[in-house]
Protein backbone atom coordinates (compact mmCIF):
# COMPACT_ATOMS: atom_id res chain seq x y z
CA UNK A 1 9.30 -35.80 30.25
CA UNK A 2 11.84 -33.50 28.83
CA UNK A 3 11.66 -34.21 25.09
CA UNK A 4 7.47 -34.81 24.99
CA UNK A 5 5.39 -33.21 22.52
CA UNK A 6 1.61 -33.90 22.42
CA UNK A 7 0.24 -35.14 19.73
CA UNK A 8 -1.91 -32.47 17.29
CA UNK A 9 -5.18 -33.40 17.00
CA UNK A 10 -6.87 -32.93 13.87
CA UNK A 11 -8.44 -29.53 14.27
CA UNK A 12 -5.18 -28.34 15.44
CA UNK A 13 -3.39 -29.82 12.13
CA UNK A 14 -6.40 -27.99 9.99
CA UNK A 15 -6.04 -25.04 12.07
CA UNK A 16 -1.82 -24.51 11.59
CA UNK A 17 -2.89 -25.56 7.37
CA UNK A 18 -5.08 -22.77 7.59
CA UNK A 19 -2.92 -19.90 8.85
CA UNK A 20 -0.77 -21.19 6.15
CA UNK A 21 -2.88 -20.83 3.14
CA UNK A 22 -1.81 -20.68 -0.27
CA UNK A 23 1.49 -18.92 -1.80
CA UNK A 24 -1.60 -16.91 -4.29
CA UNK A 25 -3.56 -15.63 -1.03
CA UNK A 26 -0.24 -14.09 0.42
CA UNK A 27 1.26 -12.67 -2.91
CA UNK A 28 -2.53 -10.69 -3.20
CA UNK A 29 -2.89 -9.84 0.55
CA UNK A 30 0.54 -8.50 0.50
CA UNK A 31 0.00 -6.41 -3.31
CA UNK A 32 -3.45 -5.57 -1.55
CA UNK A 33 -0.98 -4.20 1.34
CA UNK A 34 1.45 -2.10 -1.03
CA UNK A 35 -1.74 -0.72 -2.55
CA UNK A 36 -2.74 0.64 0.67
CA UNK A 37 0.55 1.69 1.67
CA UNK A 38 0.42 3.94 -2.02
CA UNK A 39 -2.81 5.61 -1.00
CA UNK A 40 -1.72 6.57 2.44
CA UNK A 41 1.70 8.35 0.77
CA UNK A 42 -1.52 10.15 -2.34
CA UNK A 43 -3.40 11.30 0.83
CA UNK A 44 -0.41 12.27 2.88
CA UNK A 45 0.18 14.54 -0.43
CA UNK A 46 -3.32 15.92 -0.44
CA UNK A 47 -3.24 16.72 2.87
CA UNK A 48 0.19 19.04 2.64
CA UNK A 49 0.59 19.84 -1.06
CA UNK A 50 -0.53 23.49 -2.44
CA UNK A 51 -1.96 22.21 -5.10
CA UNK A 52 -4.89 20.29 -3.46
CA UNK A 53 -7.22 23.05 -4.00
CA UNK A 54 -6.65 23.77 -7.77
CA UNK A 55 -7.54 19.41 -7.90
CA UNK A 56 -10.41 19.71 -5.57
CA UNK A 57 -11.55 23.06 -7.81
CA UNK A 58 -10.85 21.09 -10.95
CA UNK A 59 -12.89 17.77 -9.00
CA UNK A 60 -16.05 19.78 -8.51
CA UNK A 61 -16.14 21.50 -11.73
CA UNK A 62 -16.16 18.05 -13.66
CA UNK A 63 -18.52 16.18 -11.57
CA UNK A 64 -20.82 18.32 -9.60
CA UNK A 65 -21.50 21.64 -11.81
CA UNK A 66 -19.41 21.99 -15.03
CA UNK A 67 -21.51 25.29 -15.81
CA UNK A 68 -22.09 26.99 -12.18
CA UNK A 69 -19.37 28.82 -10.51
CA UNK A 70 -20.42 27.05 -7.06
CA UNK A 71 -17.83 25.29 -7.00
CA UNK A 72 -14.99 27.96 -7.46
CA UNK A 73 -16.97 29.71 -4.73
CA UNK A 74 -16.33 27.00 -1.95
CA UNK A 75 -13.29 27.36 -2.01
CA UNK A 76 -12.77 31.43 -1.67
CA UNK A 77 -11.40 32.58 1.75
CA UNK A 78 -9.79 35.84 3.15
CA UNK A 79 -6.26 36.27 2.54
CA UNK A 80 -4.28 33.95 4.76
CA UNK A 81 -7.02 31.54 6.07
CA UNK A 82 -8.60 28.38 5.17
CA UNK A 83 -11.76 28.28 3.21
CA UNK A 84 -14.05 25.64 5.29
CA UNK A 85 -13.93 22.98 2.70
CA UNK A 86 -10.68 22.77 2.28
CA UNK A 87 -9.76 22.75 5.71
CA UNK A 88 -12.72 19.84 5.74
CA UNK A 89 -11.19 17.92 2.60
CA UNK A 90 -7.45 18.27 4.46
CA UNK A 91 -8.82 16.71 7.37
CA UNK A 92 -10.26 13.83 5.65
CA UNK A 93 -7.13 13.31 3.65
CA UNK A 94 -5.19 13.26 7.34
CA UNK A 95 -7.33 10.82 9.10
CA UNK A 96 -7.42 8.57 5.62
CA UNK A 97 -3.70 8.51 6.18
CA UNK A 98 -4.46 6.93 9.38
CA UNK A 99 -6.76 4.18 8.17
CA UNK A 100 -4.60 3.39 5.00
CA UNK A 101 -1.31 2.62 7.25
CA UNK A 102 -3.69 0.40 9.58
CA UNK A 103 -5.56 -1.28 6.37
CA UNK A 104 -1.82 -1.53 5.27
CA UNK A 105 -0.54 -3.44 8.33
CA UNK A 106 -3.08 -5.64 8.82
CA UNK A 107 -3.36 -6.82 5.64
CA UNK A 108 0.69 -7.27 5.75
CA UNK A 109 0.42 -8.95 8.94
CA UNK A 110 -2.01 -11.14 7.01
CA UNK A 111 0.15 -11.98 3.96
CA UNK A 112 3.22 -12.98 6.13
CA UNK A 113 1.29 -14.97 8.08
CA UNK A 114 0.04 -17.02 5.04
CA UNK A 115 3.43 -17.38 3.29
CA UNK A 116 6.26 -19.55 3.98
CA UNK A 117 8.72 -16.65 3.24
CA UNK A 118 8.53 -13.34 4.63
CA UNK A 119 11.01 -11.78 2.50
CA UNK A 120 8.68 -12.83 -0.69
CA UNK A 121 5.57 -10.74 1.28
CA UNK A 122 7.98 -8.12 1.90
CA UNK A 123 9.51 -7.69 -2.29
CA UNK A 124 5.75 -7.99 -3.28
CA UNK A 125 4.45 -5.30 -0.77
CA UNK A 126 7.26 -2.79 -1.47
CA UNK A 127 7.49 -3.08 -5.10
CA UNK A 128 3.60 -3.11 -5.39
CA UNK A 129 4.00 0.04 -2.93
CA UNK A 130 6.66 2.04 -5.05
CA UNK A 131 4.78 0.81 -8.74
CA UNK A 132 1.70 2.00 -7.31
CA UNK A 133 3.16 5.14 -5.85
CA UNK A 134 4.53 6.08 -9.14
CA UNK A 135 1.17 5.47 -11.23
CA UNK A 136 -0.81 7.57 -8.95
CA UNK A 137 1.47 10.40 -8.77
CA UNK A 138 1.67 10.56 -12.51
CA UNK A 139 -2.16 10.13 -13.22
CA UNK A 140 -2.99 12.42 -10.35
CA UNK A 141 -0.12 15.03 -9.54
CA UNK A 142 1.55 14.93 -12.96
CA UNK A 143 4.78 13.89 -11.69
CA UNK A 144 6.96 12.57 -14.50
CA UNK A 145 7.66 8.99 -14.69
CA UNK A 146 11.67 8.68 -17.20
CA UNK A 147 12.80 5.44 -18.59
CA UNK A 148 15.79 6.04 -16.25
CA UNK A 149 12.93 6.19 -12.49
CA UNK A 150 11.84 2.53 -14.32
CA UNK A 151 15.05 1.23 -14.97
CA UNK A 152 15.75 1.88 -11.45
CA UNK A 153 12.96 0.75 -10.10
CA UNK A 154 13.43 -2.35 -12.00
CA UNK A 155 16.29 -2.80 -10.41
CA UNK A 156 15.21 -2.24 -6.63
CA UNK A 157 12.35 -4.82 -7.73
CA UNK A 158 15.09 -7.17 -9.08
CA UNK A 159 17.12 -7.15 -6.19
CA UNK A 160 14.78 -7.67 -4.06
CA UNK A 161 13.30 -10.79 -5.87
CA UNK A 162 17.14 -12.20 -5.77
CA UNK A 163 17.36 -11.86 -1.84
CA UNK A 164 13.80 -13.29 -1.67
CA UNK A 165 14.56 -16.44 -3.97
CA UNK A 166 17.77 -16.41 -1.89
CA UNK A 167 16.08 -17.21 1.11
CA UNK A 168 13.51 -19.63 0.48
CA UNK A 169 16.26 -21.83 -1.70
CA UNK A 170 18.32 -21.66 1.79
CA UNK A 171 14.99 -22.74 3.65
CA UNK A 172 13.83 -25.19 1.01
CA UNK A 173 17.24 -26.81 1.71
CA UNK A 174 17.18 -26.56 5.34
CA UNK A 175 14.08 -28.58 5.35
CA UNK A 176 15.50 -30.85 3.55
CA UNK A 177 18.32 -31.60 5.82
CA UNK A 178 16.04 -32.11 8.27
């Protein structure tokens, strides 16, 4: 009985298809992945940067009382301490770091166990990961995105695209030879 394999039953065969899915529910599950992975790395900066008050300040002005000084006034403390709602917002921001990385793995998991090719899920998360990264730190933190950061970035994205259709050409013709 050394070479027997039992036969799959049907539910098994619809099961393995399944877990499978399509090449379009892996490529979103793993951009849905990078996205996550870019949120924990805006609330990682929230939680340490200086200028997290000065945004939350600015937040509360627009949207809760444009014409009050209530706002400004949350967010005066003594000289070297915390005022309460910042210390509150910071420790939001921290534990949404947290939830982001776990939202991030999971759905990663997810994608690479729906694709044929991990290295595809892994280009697609990390280049929808730095992309995302750069967007929000321009549109929230004003960091400056050159021509030369997306030239380079093209390139990363490039590169990785090459080792990715690298590997599923070598696995396409693999199965083949099989």
């Amino acid at each position: 009985m050394a070479g027997y394999r039992p036969r799959k039953t049907p539910a098994a065969v619809r099961k393995a298809a399944a877990n499978k899915g399509t090449g379009a529910s892996a490529i979103f599950t793993a951009t849905l992945a990078g996205t996550f992975a870019a949120l924990a790395s805006v609330f990682a900066k929230l939680t340490m940067d200086a200028r997290t008050v000065n945004f939350l300040r600015d937040t509360c002005n627009t949207l809760v009382a444009p014409t009050t000084p209530i706002c400004t006034s949350m967010f005066i403390a003594k000289d070297g301490e915390t005022s309460p709602v910042e210390f509150a917002v910071r420790s939001a921001c921290f534990g949404l770091i947290f939830i982001c990385n776990a939202a991030m793995w999971t759905l990663f998991t997810k994608a690479l166990n729906r694709s044929q090719s991990s290295a595809t899920v892994t280009v697609i998360n990390s280049s929808a990961n730095f992309c995302i990264t750069a967007v929000l730190g321009y549109a929230l933190f004003s960091e400056p995105l050159a021509l030369q950061w997306w030239f380079g970035a093209s390139l990363i994205v490039l590169g990785g695209v090459l080792v990715s259709s690298e590997e599923s050409s070598s696995s396409n013709g693999k199965a083949k030879a099989e």
